[in-house]
C-alpha atoms as a PDB file:
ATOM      1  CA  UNK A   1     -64.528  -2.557 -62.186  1.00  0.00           C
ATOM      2  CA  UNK A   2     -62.898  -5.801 -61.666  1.00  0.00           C
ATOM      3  CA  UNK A   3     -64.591  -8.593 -59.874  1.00  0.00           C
ATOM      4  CA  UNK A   4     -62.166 -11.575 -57.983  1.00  0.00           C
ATOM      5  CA  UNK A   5     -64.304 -14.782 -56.906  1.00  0.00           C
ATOM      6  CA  UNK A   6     -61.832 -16.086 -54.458  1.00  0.00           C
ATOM      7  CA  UNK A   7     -62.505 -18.159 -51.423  1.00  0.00           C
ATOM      8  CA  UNK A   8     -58.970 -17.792 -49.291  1.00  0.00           C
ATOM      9  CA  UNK A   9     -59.306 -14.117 -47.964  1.00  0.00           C
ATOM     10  CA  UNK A  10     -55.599 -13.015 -47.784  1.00  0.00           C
ATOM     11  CA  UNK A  11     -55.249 -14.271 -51.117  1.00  0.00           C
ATOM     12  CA  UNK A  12     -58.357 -12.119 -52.145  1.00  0.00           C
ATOM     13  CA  UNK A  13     -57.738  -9.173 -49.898  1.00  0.00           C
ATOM     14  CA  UNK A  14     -54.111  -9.374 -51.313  1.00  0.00           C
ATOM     15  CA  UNK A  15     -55.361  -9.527 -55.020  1.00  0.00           C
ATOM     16  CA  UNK A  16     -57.918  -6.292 -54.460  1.00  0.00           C
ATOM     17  CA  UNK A  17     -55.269  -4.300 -53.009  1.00  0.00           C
ATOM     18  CA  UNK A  18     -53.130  -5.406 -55.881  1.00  0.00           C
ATOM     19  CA  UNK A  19     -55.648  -3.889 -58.415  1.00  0.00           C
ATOM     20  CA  UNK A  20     -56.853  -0.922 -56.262  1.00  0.00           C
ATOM     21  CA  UNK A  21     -52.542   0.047 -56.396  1.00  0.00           C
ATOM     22  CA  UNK A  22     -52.468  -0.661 -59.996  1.00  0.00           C
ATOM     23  CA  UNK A  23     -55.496   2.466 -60.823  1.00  0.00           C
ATOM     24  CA  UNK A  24     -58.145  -0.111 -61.497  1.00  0.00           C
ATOM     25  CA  UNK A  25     -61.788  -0.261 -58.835  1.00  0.00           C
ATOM     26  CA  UNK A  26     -62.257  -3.536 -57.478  1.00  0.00           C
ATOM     27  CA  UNK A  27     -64.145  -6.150 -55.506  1.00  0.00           C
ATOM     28  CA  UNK A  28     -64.361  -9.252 -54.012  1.00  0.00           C
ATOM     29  CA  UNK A  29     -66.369 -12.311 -53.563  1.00  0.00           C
ATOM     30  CA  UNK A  30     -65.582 -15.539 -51.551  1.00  0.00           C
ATOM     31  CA  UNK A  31     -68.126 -17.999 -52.963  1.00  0.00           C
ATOM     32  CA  UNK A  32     -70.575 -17.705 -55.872  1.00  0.00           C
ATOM     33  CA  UNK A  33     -73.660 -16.694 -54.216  1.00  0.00           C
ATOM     34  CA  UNK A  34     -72.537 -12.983 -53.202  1.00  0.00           C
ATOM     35  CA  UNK A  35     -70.897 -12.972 -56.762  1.00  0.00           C
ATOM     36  CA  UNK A  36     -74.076 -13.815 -59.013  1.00  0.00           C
ATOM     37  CA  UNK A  37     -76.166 -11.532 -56.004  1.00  0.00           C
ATOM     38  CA  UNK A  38     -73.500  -8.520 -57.169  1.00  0.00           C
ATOM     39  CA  UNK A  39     -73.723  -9.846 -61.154  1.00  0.00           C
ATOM     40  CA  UNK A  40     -77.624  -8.684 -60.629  1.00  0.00           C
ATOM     41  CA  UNK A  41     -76.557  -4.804 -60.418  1.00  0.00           C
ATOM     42  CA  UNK A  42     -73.281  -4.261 -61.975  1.00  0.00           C
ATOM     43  CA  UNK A  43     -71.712  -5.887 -64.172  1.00  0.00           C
ATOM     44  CA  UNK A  44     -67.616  -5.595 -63.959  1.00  0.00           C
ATOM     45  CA  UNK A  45     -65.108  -5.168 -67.232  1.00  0.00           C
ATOM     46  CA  UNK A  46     -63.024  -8.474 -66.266  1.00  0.00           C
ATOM     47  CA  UNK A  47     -63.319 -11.141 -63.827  1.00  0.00           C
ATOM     48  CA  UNK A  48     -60.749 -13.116 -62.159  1.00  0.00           C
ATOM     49  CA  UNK A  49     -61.576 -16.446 -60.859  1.00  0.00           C
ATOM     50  CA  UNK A  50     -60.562 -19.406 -58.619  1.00  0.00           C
ATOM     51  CA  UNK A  51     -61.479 -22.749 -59.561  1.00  0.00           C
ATOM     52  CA  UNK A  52     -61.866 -24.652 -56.041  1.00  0.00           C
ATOM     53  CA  UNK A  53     -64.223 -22.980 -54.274  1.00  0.00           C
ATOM     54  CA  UNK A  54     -66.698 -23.604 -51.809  1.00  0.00           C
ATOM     55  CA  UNK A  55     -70.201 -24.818 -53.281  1.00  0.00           C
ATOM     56  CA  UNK A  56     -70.109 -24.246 -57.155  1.00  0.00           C
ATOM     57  CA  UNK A  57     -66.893 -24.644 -58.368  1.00  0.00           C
ATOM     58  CA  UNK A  58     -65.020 -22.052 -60.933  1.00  0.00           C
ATOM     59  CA  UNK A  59     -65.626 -24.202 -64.059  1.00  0.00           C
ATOM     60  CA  UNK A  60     -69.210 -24.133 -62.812  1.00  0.00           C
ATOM     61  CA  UNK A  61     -68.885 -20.678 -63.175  1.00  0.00           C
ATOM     62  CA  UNK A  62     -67.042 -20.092 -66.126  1.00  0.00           C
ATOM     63  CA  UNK A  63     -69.633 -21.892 -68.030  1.00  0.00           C
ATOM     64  CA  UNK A  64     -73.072 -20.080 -66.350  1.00  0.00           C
ATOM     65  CA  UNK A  65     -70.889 -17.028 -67.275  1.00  0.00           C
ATOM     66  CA  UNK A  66     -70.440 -17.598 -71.264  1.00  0.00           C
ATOM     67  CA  UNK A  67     -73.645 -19.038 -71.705  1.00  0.00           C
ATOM     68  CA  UNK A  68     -75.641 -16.090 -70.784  1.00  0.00           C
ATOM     69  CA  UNK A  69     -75.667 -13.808 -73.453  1.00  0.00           C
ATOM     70  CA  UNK A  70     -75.228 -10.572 -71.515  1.00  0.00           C
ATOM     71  CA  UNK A  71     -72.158 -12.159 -69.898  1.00  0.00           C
ATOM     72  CA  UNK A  72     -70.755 -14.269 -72.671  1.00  0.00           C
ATOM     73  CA  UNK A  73     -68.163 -10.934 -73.810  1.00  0.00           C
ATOM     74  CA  UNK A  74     -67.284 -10.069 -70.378  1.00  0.00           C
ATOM     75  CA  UNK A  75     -63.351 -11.472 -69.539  1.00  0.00           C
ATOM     76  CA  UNK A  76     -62.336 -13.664 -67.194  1.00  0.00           C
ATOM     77  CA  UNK A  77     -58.846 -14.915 -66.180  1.00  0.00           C
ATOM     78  CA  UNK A  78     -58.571 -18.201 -64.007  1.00  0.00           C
ATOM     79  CA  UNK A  79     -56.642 -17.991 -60.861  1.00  0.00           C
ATOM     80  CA  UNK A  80     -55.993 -21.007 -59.288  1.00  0.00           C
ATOM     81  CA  UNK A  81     -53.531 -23.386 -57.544  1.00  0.00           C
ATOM     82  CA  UNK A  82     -53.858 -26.293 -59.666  1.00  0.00           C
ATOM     83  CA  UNK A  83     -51.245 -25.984 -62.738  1.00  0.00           C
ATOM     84  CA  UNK A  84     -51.667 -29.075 -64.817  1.00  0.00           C
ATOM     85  CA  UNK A  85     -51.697 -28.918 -68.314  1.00  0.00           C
ATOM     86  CA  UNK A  86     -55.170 -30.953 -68.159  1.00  0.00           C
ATOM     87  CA  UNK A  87     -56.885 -27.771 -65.714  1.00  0.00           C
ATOM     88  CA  UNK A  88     -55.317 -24.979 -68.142  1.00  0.00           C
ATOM     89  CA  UNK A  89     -56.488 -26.718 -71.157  1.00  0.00           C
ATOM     90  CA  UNK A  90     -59.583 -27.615 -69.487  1.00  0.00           C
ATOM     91  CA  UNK A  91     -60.174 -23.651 -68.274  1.00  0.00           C
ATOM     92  CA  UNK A  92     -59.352 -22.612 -71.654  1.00  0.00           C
ATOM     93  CA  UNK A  93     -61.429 -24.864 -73.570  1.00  0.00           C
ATOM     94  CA  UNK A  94     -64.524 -23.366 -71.894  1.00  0.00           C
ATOM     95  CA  UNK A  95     -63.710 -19.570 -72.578  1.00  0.00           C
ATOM     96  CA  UNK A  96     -61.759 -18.560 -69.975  1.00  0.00           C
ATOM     97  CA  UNK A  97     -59.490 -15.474 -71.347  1.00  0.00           C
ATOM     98  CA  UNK A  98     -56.410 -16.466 -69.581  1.00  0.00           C
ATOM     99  CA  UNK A  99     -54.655 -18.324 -66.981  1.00  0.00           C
ATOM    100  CA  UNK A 100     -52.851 -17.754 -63.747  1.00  0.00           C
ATOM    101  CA  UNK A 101     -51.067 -20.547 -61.912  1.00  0.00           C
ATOM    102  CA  UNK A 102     -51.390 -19.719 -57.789  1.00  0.00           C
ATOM    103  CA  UNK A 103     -48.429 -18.626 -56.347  1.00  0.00           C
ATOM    104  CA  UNK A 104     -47.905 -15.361 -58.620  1.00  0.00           C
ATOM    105  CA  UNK A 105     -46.239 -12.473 -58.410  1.00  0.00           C
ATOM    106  CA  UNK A 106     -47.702  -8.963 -58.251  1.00  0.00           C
ATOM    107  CA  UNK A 107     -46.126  -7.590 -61.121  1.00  0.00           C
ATOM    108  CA  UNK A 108     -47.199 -10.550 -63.198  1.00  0.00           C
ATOM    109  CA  UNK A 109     -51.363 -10.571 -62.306  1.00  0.00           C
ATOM    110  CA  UNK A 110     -51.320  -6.627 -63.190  1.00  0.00           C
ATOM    111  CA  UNK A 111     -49.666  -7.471 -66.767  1.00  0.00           C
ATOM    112  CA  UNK A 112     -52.131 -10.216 -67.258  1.00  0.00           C
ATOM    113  CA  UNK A 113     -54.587  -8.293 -66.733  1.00  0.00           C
ATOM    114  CA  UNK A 114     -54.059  -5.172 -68.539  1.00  0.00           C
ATOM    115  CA  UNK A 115     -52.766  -7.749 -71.451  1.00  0.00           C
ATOM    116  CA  UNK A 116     -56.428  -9.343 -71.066  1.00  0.00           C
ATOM    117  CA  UNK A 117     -57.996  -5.902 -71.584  1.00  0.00           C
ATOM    118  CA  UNK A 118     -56.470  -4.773 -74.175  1.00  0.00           C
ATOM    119  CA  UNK A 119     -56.866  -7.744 -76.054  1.00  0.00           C
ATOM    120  CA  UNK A 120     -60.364  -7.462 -75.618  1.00  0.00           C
ATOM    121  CA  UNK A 121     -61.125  -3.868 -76.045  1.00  0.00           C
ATOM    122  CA  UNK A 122     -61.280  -4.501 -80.316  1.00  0.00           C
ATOM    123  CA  UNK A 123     -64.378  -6.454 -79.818  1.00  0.00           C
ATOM    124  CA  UNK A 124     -65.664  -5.143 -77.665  1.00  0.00           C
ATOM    125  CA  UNK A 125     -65.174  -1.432 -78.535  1.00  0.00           C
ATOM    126  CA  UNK A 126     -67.496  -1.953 -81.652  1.00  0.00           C
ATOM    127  CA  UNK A 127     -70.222  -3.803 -79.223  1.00  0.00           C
ATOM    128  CA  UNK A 128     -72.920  -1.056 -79.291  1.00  0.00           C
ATOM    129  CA  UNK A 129     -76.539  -1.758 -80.554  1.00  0.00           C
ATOM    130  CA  UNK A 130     -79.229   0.256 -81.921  1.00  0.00           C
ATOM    131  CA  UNK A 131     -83.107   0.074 -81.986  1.00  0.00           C
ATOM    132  CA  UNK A 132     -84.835   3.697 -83.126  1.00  0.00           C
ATOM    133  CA  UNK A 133     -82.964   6.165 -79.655  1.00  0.00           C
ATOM    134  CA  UNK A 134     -82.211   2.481 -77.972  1.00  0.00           C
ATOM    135  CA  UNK A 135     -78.946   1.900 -77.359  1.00  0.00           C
ATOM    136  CA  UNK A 136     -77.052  -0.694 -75.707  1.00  0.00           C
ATOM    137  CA  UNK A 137     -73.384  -0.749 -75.143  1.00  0.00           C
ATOM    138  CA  UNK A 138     -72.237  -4.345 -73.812  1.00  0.00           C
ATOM    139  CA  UNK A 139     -68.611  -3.277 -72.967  1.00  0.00           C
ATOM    140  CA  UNK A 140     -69.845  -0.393 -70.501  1.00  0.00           C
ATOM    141  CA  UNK A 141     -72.697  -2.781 -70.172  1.00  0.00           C
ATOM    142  CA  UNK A 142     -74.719   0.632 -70.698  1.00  0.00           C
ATOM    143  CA  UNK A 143     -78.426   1.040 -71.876  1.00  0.00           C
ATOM    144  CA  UNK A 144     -79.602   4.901 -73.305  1.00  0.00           C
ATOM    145  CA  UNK A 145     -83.034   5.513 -73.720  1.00  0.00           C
ATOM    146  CA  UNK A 146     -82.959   8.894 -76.088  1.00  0.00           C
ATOM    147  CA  UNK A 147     -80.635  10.474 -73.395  1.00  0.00           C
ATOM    148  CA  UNK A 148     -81.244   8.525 -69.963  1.00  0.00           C
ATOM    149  CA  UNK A 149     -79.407   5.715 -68.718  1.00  0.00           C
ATOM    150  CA  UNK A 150     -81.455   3.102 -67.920  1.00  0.00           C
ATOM    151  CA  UNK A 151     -80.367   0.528 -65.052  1.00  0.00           C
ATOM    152  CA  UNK A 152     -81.470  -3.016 -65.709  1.00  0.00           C
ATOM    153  CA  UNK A 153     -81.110  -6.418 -64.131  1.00  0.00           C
ATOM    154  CA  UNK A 154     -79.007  -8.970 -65.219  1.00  0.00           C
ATOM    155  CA  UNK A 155     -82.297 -11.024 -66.720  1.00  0.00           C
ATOM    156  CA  UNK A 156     -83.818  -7.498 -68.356  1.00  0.00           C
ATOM    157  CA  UNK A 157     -80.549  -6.830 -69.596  1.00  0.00           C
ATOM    158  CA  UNK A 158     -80.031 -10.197 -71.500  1.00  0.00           C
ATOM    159  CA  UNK A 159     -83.528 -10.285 -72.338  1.00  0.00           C
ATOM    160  CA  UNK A 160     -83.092  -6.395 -73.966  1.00  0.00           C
ATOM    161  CA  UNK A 161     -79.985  -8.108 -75.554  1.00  0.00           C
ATOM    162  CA  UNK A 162     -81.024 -11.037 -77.341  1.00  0.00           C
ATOM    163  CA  UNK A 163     -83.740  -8.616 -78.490  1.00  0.00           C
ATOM    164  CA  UNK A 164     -81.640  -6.042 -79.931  1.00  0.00           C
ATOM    165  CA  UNK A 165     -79.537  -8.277 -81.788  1.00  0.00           C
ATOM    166  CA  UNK A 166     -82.647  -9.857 -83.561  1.00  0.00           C
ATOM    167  CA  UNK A 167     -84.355  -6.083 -84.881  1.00  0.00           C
ATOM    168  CA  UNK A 168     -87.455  -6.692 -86.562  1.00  0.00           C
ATOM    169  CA  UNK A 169     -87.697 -10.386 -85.917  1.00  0.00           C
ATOM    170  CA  UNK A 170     -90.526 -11.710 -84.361  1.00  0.00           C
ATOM    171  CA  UNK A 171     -88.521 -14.028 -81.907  1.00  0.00           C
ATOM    172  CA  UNK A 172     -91.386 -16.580 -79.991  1.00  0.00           C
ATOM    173  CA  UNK A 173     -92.324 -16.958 -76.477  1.00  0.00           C
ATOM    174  CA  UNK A 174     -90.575 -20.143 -76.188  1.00  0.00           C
ATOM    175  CA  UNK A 175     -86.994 -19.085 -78.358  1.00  0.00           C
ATOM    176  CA  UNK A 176     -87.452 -16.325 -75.501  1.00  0.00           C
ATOM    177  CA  UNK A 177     -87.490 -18.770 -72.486  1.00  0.00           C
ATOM    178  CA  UNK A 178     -84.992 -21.068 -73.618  1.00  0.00           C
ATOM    179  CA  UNK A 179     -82.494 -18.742 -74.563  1.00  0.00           C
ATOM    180  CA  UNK A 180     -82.860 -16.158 -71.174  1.00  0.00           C
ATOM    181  CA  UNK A 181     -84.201 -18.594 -68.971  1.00  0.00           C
ATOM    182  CA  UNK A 182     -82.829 -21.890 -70.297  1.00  0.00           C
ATOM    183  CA  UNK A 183     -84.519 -25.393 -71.464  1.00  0.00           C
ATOM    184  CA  UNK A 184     -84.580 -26.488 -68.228  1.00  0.00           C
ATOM    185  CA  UNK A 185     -86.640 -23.489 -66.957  1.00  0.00           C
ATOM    186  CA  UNK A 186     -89.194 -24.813 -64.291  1.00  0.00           C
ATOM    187  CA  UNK A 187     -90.722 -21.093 -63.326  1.00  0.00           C
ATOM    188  CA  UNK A 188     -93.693 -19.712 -64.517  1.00  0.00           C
ATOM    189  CA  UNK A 189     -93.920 -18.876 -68.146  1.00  0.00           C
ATOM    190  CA  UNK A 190     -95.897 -15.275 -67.508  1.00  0.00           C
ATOM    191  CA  UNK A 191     -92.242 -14.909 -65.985  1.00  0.00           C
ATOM    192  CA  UNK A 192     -91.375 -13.260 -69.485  1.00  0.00           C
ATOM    193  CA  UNK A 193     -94.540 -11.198 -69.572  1.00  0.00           C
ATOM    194  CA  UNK A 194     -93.314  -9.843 -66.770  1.00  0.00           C
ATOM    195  CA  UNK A 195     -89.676  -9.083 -67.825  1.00  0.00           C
ATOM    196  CA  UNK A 196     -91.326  -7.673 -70.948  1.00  0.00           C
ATOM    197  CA  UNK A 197     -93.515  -5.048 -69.115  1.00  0.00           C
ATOM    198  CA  UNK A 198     -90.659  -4.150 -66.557  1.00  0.00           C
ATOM    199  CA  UNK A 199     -88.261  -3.468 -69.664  1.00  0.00           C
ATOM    200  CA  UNK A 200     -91.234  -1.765 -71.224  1.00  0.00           C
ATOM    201  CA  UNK A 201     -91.534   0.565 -68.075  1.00  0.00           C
ATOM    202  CA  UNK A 202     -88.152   1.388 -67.586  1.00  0.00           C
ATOM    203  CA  UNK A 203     -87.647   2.326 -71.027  1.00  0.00           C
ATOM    204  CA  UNK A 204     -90.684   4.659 -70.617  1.00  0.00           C
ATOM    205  CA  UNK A 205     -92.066   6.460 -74.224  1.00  0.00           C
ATOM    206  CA  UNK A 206     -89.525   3.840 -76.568  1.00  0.00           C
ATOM    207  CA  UNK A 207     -90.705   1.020 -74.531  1.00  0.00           C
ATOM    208  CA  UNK A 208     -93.492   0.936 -77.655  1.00  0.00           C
ATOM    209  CA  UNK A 209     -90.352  -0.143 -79.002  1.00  0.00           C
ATOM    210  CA  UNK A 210     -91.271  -3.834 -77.702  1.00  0.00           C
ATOM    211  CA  UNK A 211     -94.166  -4.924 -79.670  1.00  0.00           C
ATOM    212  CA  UNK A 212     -95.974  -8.023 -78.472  1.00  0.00           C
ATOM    213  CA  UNK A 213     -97.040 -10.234 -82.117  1.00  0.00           C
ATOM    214  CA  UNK A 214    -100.510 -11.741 -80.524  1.00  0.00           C
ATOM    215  CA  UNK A 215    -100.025 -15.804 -80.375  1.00  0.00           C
ATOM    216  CA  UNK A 216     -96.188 -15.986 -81.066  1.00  0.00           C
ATOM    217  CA  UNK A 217     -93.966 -13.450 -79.286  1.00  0.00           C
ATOM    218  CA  UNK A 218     -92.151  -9.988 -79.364  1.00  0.00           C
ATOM    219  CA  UNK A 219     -90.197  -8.157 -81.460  1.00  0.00           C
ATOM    220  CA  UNK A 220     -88.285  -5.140 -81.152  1.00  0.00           C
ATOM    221  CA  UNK A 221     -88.228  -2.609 -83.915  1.00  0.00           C
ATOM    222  CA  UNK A 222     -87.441   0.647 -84.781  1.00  0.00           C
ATOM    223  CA  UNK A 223     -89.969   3.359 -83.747  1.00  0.00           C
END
């Protein structure tokens, strides 16, 4: 699935069909409201992106985008009308993937994109982690539980994340907040306790997976 956060619709309706011709499933957003609302289900394999649009900007974007670790991998090629060397470098510079100057031809956004994929598909091929019959698979953005699937939210989903990549480490309450929820996180701190027993529930019989250390934190081991 790829996602396209542009405001003009002819330009995005254009793009979509563009894609949908070219064999890959699409969608599209016009601001980035109904985009993060869609981020919270499914999470798409590339993502292309205008810079002006209305409210928070693409840069804005870009940056929300690779600071969250369950989002950081995901691709995303800029699509915009401005073409200065400044906005490219600028784009770029932040960890956009690529870069595609508005107008463009056809031909030209499917190559980009394909190029962007399969330049990606290395890292991201070899992206799976493993806690006891956990497993998580960031490029299908996939969670097993022994043999279920498991759908998560975009927060339980980082939160699983930054977990799995840190097996056996007792990671505190407050490494938790800052890195899911950010420093400047002004919500409730029993939000994690929360997130922790949702995870926990979903997971069902290797949610014991998730052990709380009394005083600091969790940890997530192997069971």
């Amino acid at each position: 699935m790829i996602y396209c956060v542009e405001d003009d619709p002819n330009i995005r309706e254009l793009i979509i069909y563009t894609l949908k011709t070219g064999g890959f499933e699409a969608k599209g957003f016009s601001d980035s409201i109904s985009f993060f609302n869609e981020m919270k289900t499914k999470f798409p394999s590339l993502i292309l992106l205008d810079i002006m649009l209305p409210g928070t900007d693409g840069l804005t974007i870009l940056k929300k985008l690779k600071e969250n670790a369950a989002t950081s991998d995901i691709p995303v090629i800029m699509l915009t009308a401005k073409g200065t060397e400044f906005d490219k470098v600028q784009g770029l510079d932040m960890g956009a993937d690529d870069y595609i100057t508005k107008p463009f031809g056809v031909l030209e956004l499917i190559s980009r994109v394909k190029s962007v994929l399969r330049r990606v598909e290395p890292k991201t091929k070899n992206n799976v982690l493993k806690a006891g019959d956990i497993t998580m698979d960031t490029a299908k953005r996939m969670v097993m539980a022994g043999n279920t699937e498991i759908k998560l939210t975009a927060k339980e989903f980082e939160l699983l994340y930054y977990l799995m990549s840190n097996v056996d480490i007792v990671l505190t309450r407050d490494k938790l907040l800052d890195k899911i929820w950010g420093f400047d996180f002004e919500g409730e701190t029993r939000t994690l306790d929360v997130h922790i027993r949702s995870l926990r529930k979903k997971l069902g019989k290797y949610g014991k997976a998730i052990e709380t250390v009394r005083g600091v934190g969790y940890r997530i081991g192997a069971l």
